[in-house]
PDB file of N, CA and C in Angstrom:
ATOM      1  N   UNK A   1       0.844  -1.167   0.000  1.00  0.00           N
ATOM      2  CA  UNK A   1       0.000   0.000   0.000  1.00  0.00           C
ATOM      3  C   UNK A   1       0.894   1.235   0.000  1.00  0.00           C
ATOM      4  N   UNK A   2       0.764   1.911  -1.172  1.00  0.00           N
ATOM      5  CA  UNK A   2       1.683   2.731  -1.219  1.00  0.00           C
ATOM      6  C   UNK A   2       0.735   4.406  -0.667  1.00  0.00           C
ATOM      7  N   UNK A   3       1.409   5.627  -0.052  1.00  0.00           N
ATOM      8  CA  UNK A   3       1.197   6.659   0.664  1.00  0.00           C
ATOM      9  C   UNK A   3       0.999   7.969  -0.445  1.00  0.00           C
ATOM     10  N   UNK A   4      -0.101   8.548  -0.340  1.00  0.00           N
ATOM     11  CA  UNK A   4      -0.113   9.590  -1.461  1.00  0.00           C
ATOM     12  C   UNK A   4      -0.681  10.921  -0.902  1.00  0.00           C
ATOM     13  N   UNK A   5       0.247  11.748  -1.322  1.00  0.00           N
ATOM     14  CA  UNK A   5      -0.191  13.044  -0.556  1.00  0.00           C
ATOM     15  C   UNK A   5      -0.851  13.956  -1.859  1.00  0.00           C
ATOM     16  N   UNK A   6      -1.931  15.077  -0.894  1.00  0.00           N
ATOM     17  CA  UNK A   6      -2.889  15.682  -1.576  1.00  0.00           C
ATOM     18  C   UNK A   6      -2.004  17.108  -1.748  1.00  0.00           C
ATOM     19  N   UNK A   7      -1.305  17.473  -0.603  1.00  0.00           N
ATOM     20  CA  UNK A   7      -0.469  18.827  -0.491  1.00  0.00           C
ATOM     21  C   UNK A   7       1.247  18.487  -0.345  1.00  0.00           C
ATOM     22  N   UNK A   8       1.961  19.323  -1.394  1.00  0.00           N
ATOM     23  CA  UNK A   8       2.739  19.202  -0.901  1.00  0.00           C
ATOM     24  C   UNK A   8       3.770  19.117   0.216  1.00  0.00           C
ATOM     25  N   UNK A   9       4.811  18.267   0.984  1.00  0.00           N
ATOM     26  CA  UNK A   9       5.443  18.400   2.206  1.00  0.00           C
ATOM     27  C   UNK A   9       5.967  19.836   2.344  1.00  0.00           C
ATOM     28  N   UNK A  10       6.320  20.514   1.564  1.00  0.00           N
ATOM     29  CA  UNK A  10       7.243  21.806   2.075  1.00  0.00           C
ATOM     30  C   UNK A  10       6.314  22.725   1.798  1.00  0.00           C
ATOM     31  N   UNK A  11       4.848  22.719   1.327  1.00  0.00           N
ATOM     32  CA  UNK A  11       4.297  23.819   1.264  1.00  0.00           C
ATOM     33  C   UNK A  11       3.424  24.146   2.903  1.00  0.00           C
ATOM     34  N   UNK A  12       3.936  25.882   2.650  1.00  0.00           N
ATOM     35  CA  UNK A  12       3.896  26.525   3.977  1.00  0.00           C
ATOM     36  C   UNK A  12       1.644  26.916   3.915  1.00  0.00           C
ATOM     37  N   UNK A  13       1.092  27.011   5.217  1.00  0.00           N
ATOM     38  CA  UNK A  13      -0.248  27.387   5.720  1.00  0.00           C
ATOM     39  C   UNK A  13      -0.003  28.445   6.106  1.00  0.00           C
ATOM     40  N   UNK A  14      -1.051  29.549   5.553  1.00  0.00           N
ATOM     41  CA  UNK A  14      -1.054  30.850   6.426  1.00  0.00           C
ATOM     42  C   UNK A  14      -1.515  30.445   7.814  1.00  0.00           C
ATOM     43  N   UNK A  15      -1.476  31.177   8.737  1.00  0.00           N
ATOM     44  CA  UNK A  15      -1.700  31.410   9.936  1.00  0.00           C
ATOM     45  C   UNK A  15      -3.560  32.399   9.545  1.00  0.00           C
ATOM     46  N   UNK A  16      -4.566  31.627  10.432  1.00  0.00           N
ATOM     47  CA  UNK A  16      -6.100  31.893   9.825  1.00  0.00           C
ATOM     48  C   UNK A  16      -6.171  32.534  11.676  1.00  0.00           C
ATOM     49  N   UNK A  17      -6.630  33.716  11.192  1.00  0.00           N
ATOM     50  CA  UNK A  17      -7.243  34.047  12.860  1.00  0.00           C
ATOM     51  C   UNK A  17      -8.528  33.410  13.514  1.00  0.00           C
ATOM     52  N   UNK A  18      -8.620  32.992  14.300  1.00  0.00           N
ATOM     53  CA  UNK A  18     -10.100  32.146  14.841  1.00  0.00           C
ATOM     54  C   UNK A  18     -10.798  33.002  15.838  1.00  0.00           C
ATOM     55  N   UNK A  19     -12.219  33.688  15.424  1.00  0.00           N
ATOM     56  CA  UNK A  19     -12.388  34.569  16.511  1.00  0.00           C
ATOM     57  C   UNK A  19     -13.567  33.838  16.984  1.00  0.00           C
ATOM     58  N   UNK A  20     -13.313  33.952  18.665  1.00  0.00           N
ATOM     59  CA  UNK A  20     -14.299  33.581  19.113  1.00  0.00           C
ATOM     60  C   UNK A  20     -15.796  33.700  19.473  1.00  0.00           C
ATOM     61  N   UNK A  21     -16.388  32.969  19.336  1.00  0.00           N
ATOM     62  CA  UNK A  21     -18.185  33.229  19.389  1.00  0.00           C
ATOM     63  C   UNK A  21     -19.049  32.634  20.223  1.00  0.00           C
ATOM     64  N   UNK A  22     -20.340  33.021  20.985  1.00  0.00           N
ATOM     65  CA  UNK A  22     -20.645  32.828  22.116  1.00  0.00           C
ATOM     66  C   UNK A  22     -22.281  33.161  21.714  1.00  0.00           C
ATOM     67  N   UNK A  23     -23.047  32.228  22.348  1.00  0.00           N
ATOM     68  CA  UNK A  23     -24.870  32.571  21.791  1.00  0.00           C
ATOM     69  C   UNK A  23     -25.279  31.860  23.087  1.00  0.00           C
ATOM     70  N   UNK A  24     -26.326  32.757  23.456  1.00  0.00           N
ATOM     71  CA  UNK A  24     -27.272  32.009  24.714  1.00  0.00           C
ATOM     72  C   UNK A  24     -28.622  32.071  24.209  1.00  0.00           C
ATOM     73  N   UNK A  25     -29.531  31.166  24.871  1.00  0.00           N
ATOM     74  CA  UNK A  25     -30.583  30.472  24.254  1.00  0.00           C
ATOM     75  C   UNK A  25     -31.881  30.066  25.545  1.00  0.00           C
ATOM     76  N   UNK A  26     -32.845  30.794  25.359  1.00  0.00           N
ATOM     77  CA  UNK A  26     -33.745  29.802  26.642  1.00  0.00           C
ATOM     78  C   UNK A  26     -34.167  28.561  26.301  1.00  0.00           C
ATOM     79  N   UNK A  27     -34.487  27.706  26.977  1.00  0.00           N
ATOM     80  CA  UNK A  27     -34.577  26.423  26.532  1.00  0.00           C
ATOM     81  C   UNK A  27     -36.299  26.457  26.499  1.00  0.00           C
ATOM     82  N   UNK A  28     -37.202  27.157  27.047  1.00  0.00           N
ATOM     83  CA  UNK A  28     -38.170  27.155  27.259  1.00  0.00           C
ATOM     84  C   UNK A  28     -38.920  28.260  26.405  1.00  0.00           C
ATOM     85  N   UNK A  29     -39.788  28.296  25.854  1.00  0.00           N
ATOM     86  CA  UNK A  29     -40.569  29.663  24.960  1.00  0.00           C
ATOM     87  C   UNK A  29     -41.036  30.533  26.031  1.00  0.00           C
ATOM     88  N   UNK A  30     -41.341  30.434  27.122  1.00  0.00           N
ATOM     89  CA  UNK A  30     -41.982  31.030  28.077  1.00  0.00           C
ATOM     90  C   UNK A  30     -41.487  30.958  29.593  1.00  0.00           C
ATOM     91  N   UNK A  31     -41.740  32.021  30.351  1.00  0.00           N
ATOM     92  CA  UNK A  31     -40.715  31.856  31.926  1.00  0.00           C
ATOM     93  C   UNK A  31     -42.354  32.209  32.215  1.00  0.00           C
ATOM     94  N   UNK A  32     -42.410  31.215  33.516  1.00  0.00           N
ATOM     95  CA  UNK A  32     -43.350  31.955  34.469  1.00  0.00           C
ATOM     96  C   UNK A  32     -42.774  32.706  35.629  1.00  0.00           C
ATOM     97  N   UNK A  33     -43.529  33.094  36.290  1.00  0.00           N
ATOM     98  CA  UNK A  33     -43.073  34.287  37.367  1.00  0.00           C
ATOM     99  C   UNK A  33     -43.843  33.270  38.555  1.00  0.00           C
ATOM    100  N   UNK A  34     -42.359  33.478  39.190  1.00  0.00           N
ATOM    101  CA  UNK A  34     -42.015  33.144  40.410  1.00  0.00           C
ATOM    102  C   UNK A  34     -40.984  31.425  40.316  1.00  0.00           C
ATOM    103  N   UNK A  35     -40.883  31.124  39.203  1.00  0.00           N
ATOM    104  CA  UNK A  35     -40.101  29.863  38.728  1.00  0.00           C
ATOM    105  C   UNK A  35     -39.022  29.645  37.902  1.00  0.00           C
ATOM    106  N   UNK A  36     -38.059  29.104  37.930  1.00  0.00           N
ATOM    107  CA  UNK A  36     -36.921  29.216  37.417  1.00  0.00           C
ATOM    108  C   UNK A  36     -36.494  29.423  35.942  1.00  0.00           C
ATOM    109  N   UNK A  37     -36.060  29.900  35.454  1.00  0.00           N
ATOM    110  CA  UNK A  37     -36.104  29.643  33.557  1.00  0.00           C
ATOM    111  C   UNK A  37     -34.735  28.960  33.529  1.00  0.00           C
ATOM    112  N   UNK A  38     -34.672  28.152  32.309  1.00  0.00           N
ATOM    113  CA  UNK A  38     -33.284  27.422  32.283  1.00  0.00           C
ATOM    114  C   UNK A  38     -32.820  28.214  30.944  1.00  0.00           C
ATOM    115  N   UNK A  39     -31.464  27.995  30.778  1.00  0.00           N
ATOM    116  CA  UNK A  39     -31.098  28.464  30.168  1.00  0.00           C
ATOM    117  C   UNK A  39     -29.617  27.706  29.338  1.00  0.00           C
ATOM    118  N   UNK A  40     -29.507  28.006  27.804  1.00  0.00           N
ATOM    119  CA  UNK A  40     -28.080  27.480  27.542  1.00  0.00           C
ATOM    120  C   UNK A  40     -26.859  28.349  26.957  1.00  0.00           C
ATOM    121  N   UNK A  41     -25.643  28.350  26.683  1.00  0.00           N
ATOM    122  CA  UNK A  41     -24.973  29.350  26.254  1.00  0.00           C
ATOM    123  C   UNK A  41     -24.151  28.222  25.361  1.00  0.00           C
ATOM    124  N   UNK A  42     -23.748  28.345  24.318  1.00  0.00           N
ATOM    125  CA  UNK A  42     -22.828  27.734  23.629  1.00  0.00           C
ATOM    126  C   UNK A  42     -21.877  28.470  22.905  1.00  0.00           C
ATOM    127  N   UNK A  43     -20.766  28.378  23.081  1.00  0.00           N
ATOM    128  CA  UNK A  43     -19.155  29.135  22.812  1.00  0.00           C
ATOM    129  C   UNK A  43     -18.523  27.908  21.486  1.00  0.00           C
ATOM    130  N   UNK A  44     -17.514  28.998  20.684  1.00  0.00           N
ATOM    131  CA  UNK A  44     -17.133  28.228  20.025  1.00  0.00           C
ATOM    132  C   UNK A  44     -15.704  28.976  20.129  1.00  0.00           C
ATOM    133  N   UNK A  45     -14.457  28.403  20.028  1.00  0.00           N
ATOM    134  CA  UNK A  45     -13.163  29.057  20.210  1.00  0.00           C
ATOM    135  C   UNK A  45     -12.988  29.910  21.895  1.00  0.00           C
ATOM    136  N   UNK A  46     -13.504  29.243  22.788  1.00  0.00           N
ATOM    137  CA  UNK A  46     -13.165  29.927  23.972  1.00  0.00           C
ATOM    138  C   UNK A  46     -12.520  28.639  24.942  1.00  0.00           C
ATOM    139  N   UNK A  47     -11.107  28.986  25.283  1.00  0.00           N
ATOM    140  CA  UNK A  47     -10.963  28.193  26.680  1.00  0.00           C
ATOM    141  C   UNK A  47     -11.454  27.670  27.431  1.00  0.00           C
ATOM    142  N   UNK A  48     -11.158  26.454  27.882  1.00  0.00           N
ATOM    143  CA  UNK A  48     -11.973  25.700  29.077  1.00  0.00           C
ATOM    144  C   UNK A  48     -11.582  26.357  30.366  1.00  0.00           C
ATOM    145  N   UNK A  49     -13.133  26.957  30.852  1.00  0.00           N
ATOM    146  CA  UNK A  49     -13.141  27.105  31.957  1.00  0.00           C
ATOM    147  C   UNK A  49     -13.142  28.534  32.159  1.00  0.00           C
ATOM    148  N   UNK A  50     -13.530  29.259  31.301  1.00  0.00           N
ATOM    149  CA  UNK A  50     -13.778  30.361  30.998  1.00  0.00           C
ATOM    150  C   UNK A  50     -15.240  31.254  31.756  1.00  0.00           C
ATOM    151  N   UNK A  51     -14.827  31.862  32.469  1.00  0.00           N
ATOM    152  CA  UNK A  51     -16.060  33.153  33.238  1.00  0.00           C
ATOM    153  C   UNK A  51     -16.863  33.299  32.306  1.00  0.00           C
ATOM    154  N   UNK A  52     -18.007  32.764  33.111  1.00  0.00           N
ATOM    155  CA  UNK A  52     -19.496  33.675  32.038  1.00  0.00           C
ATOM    156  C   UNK A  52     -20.333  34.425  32.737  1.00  0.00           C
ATOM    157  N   UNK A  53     -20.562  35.094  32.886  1.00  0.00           N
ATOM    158  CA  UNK A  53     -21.952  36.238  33.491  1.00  0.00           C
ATOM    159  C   UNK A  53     -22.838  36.803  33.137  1.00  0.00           C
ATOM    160  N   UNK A  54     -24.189  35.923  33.100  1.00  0.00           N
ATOM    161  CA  UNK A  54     -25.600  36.141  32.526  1.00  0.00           C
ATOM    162  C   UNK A  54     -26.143  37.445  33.186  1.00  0.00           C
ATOM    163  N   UNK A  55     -26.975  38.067  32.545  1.00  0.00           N
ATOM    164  CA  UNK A  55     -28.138  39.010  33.659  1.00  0.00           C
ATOM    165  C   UNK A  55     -29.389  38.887  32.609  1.00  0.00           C
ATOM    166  N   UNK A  56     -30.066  38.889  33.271  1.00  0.00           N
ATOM    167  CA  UNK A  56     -31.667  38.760  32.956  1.00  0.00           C
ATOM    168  C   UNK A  56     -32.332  39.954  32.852  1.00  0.00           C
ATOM    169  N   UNK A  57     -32.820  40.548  32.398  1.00  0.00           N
ATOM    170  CA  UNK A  57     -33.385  41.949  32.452  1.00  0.00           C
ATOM    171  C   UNK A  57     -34.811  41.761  31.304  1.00  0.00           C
ATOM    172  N   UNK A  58     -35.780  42.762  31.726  1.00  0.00           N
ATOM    173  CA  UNK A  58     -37.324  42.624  31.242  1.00  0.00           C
ATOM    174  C   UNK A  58     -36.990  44.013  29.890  1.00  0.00           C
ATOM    175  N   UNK A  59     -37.734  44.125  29.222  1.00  0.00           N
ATOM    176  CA  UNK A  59     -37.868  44.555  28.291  1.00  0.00           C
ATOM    177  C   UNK A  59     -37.418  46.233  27.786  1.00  0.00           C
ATOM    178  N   UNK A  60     -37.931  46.462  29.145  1.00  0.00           N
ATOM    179  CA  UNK A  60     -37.469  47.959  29.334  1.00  0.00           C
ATOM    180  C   UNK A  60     -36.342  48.251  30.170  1.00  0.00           C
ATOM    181  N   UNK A  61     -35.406  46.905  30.278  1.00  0.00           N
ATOM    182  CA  UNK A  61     -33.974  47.020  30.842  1.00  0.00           C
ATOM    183  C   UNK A  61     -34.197  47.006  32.563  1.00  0.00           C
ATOM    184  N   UNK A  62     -35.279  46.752  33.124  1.00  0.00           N
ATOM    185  CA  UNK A  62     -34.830  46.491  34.439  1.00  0.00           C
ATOM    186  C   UNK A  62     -34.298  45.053  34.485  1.00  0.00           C
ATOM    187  N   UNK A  63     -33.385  45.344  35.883  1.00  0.00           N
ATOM    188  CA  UNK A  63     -32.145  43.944  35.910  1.00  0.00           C
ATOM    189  C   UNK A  63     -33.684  43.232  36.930  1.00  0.00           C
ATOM    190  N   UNK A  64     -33.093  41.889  36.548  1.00  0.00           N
ATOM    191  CA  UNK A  64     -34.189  40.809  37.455  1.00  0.00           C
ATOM    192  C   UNK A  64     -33.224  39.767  37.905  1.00  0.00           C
ATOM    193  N   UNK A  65     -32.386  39.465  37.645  1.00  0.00           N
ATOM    194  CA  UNK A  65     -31.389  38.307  38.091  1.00  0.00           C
ATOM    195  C   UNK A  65     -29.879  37.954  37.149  1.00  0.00           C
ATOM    196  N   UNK A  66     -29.129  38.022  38.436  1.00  0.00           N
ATOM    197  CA  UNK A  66     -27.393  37.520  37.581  1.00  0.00           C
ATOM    198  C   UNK A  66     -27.462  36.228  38.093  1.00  0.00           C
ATOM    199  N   UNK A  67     -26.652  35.333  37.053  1.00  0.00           N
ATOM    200  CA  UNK A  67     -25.757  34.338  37.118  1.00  0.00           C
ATOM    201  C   UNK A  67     -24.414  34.361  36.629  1.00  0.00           C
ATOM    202  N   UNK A  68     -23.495  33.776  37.601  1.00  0.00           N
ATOM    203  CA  UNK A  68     -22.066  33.329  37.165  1.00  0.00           C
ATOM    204  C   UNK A  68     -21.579  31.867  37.145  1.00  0.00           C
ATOM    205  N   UNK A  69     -20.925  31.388  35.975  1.00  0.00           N
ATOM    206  CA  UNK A  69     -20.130  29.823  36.254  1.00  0.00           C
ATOM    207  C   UNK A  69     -19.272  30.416  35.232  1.00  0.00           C
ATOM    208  N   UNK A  70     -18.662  28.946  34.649  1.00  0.00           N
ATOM    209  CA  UNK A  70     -17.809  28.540  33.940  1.00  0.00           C
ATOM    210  C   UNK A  70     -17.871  28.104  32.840  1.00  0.00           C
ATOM    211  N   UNK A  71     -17.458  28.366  31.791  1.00  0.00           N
ATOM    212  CA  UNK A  71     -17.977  27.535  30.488  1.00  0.00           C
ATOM    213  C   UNK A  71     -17.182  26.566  30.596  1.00  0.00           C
ATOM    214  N   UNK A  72     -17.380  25.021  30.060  1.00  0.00           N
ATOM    215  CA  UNK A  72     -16.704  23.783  29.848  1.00  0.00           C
ATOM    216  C   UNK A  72     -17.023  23.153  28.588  1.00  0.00           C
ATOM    217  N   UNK A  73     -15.961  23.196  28.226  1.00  0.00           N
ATOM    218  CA  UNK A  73     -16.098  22.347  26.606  1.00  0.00           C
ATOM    219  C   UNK A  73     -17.315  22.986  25.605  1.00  0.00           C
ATOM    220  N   UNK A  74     -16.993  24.619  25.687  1.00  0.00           N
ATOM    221  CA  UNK A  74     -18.221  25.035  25.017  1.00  0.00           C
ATOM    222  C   UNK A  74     -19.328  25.000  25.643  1.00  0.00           C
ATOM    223  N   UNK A  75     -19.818  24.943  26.620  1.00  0.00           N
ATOM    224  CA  UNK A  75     -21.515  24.997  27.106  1.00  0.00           C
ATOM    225  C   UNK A  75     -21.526  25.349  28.392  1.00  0.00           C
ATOM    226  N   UNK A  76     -22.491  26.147  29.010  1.00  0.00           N
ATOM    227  CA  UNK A  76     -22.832  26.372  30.094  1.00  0.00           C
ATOM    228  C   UNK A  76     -24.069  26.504  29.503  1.00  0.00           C
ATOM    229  N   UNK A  77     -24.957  25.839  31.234  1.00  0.00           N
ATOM    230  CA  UNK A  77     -26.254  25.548  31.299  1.00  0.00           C
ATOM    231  C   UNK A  77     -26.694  26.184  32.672  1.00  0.00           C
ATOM    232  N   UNK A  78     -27.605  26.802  32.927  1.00  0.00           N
ATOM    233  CA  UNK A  78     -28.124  27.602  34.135  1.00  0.00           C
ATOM    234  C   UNK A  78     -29.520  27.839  34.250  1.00  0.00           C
ATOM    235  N   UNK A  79     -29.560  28.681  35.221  1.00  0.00           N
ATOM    236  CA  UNK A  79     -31.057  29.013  35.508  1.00  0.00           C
ATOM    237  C   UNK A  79     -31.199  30.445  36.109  1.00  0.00           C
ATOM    238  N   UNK A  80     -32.073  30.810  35.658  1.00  0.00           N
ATOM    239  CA  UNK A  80     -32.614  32.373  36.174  1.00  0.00           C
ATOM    240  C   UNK A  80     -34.110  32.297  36.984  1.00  0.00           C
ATOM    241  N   UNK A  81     -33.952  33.073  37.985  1.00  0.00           N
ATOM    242  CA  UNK A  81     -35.358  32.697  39.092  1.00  0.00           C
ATOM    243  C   UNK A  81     -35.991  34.304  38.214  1.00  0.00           C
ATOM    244  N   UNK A  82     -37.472  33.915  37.769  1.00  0.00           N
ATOM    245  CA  UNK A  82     -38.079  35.057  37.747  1.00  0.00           C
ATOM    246  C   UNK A  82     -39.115  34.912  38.820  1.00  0.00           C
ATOM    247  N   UNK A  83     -39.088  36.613  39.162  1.00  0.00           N
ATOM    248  CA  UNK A  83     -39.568  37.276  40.535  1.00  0.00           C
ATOM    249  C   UNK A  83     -41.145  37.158  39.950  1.00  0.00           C
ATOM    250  N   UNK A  84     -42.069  36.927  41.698  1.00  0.00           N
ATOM    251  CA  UNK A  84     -44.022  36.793  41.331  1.00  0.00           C
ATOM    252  C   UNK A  84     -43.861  38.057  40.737  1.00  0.00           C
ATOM    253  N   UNK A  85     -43.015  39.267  40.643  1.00  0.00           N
ATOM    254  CA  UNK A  85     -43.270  40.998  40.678  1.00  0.00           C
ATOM    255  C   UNK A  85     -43.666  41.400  40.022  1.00  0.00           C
ATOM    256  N   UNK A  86     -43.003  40.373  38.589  1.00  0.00           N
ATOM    257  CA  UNK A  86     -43.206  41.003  37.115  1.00  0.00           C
ATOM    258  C   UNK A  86     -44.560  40.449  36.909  1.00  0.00           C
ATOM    259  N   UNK A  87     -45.001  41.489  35.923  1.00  0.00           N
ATOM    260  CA  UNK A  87     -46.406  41.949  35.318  1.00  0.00           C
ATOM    261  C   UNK A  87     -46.453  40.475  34.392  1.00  0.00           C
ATOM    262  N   UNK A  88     -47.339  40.360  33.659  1.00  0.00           N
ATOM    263  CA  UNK A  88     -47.402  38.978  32.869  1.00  0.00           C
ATOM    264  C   UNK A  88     -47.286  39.409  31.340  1.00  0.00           C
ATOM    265  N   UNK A  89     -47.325  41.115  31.222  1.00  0.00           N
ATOM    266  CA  UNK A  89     -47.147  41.504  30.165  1.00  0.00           C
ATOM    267  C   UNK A  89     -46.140  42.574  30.093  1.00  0.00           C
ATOM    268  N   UNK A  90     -44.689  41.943  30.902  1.00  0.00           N
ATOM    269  CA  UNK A  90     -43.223  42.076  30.444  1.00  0.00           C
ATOM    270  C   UNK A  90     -42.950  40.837  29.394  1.00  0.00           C
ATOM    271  N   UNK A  91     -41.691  40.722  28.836  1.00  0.00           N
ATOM    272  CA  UNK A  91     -40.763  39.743  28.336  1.00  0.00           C
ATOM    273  C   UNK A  91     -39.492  40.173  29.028  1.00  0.00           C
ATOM    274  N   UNK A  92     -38.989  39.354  28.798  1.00  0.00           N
ATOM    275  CA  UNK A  92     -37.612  39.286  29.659  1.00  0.00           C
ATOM    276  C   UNK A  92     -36.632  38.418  28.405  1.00  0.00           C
ATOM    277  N   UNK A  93     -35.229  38.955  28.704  1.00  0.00           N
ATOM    278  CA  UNK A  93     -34.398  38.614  27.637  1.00  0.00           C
ATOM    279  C   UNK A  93     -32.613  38.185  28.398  1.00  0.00           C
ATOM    280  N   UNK A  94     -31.930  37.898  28.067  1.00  0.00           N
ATOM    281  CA  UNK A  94     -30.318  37.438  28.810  1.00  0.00           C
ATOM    282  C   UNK A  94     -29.177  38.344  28.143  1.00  0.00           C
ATOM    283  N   UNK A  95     -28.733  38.296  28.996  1.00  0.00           N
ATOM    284  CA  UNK A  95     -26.962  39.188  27.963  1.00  0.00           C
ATOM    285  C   UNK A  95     -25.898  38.421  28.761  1.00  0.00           C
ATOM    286  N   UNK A  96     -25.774  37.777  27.994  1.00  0.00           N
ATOM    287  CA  UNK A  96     -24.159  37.096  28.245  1.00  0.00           C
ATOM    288  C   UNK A  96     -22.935  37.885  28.114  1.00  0.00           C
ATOM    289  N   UNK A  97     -21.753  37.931  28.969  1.00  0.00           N
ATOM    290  CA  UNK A  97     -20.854  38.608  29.150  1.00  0.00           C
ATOM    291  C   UNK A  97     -19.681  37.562  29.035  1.00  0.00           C
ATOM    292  N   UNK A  98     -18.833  37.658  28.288  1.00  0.00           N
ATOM    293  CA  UNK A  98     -17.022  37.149  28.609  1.00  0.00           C
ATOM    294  C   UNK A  98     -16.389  38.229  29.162  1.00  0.00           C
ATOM    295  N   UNK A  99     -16.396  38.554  29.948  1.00  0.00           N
ATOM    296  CA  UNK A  99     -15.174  39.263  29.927  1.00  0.00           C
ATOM    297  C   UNK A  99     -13.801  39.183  29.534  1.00  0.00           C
ATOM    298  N   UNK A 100     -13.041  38.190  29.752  1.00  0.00           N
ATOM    299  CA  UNK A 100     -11.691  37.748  28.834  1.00  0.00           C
ATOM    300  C   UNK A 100     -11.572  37.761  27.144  1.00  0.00           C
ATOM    301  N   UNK A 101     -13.021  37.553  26.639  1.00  0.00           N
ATOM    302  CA  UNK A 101     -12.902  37.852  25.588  1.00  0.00           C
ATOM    303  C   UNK A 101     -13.461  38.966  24.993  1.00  0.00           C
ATOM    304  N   UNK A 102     -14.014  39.617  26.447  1.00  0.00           N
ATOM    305  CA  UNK A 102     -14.856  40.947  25.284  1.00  0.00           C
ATOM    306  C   UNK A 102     -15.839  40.912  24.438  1.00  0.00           C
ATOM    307  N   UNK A 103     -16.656  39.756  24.782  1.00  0.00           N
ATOM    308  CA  UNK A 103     -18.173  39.305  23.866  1.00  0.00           C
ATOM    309  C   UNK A 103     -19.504  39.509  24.854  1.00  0.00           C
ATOM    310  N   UNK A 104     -20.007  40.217  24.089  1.00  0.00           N
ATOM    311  CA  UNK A 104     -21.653  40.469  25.193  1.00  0.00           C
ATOM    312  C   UNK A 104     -22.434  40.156  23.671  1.00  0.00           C
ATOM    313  N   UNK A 105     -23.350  39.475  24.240  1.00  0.00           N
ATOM    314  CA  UNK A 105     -24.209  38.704  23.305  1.00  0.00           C
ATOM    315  C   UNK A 105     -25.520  38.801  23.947  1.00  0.00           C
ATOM    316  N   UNK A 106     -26.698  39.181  23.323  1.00  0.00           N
ATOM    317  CA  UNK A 106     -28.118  39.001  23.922  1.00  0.00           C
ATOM    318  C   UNK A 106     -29.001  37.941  23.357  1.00  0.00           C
ATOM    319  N   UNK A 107     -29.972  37.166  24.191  1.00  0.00           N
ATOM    320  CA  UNK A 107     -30.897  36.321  23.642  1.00  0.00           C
ATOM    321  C   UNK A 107     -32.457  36.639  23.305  1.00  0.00           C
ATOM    322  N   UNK A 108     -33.301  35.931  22.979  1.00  0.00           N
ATOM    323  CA  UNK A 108     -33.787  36.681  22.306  1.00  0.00           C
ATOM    324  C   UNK A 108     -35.121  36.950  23.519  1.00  0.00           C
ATOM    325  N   UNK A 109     -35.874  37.038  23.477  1.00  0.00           N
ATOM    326  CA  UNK A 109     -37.414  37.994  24.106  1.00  0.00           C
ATOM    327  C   UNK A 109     -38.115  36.731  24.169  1.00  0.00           C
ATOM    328  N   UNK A 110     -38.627  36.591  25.438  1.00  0.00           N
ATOM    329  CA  UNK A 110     -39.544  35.598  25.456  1.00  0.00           C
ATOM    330  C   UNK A 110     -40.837  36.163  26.594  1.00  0.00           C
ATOM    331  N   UNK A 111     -42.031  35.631  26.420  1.00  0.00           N
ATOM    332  CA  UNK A 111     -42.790  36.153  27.384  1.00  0.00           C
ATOM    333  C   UNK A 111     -42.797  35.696  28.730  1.00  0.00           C
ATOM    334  N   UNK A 112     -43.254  36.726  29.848  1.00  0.00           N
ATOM    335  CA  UNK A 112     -43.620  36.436  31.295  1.00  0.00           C
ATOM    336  C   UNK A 112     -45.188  35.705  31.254  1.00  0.00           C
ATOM    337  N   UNK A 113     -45.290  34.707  31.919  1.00  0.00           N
ATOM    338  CA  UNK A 113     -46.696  34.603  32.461  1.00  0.00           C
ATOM    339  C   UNK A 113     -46.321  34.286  34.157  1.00  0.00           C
ATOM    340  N   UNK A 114     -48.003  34.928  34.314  1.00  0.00           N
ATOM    341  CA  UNK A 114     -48.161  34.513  35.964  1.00  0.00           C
ATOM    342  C   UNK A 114     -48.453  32.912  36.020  1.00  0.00           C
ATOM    343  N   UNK A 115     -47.646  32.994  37.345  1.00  0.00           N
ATOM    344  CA  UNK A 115     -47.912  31.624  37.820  1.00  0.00           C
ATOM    345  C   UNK A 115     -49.588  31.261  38.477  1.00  0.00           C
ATOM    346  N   UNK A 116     -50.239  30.723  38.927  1.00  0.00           N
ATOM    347  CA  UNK A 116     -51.033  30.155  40.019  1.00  0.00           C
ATOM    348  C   UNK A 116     -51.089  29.965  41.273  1.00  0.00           C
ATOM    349  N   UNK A 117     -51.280  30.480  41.929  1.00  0.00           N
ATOM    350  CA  UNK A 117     -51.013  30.953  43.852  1.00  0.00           C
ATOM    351  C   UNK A 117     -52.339  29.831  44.074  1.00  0.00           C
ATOM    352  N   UNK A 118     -52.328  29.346  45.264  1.00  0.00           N
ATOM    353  CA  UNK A 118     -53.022  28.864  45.701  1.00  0.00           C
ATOM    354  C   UNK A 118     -52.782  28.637  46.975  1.00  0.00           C
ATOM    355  N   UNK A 119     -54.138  29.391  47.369  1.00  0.00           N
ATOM    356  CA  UNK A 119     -54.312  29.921  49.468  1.00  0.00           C
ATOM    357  C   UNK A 119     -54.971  28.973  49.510  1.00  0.00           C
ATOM    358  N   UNK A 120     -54.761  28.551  50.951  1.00  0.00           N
ATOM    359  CA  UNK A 120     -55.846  27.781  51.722  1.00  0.00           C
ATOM    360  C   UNK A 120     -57.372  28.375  52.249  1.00  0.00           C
ATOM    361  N   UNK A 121     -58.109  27.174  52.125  1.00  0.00           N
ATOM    362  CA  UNK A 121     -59.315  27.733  51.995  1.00  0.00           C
ATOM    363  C   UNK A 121     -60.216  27.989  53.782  1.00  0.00           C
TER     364      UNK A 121
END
């Protein structure tokens, strides 16, 4: 079995810059209020183990909740508590932060609904 090359041995590769990219995502179409929303972030060209810092904020930019971890192998997965406070006719949206790399990324708008309270009778 003889060996056959497609490129030559002495021919030189530029050097390709790889810039890195970062998208967060709710996993759910809808958050209710007063219950957790989950959430995903997927990175492409970022270090393992890399700072991430979510904030949650409603439509007209009030903050409602931060999260911090780590990205691993590309993914971080989390959760954001939305407050009973919000109205049922906010949306609420994420902004992901790297700081090491200098990427803020937003997700997209999803609606609030109220939850169901239930007092004793």
């Amino acid at each position: 079995m003889s060996t056959t090359f497609c490129i030559a041995p002495d021919r030189q590769e530029k050097d390709v810059a790889v810039t890195p990219t970062a998208s967060i995502l709710w996993v759910e179409d809808v958050a209710y209020a007063g219950f957790k929303a989950d959430f995903e972030v997927k990175t492409a060209h970022i270090g393992r183990r890399t700072k991430v810092k979510i904030t949650c904020r409603t439509h007209d930019g009030t903050l409602i909740d931060t999260a911090e971890g780590k990205v691993d192998f590309n993914y971080y997965y989390g959760k954001i508590l939305i407050p009973f406070t919000i109205k049922s006719s906010n949306h609420v949206y994420l902004e992901i932060h790297l700081p090491e790399y200098g990427i803020i990324s937003e997700s997209n708008y999803i609606p609030v609904r109220t939850s169901i309270r239930v007092n004793s009778i």
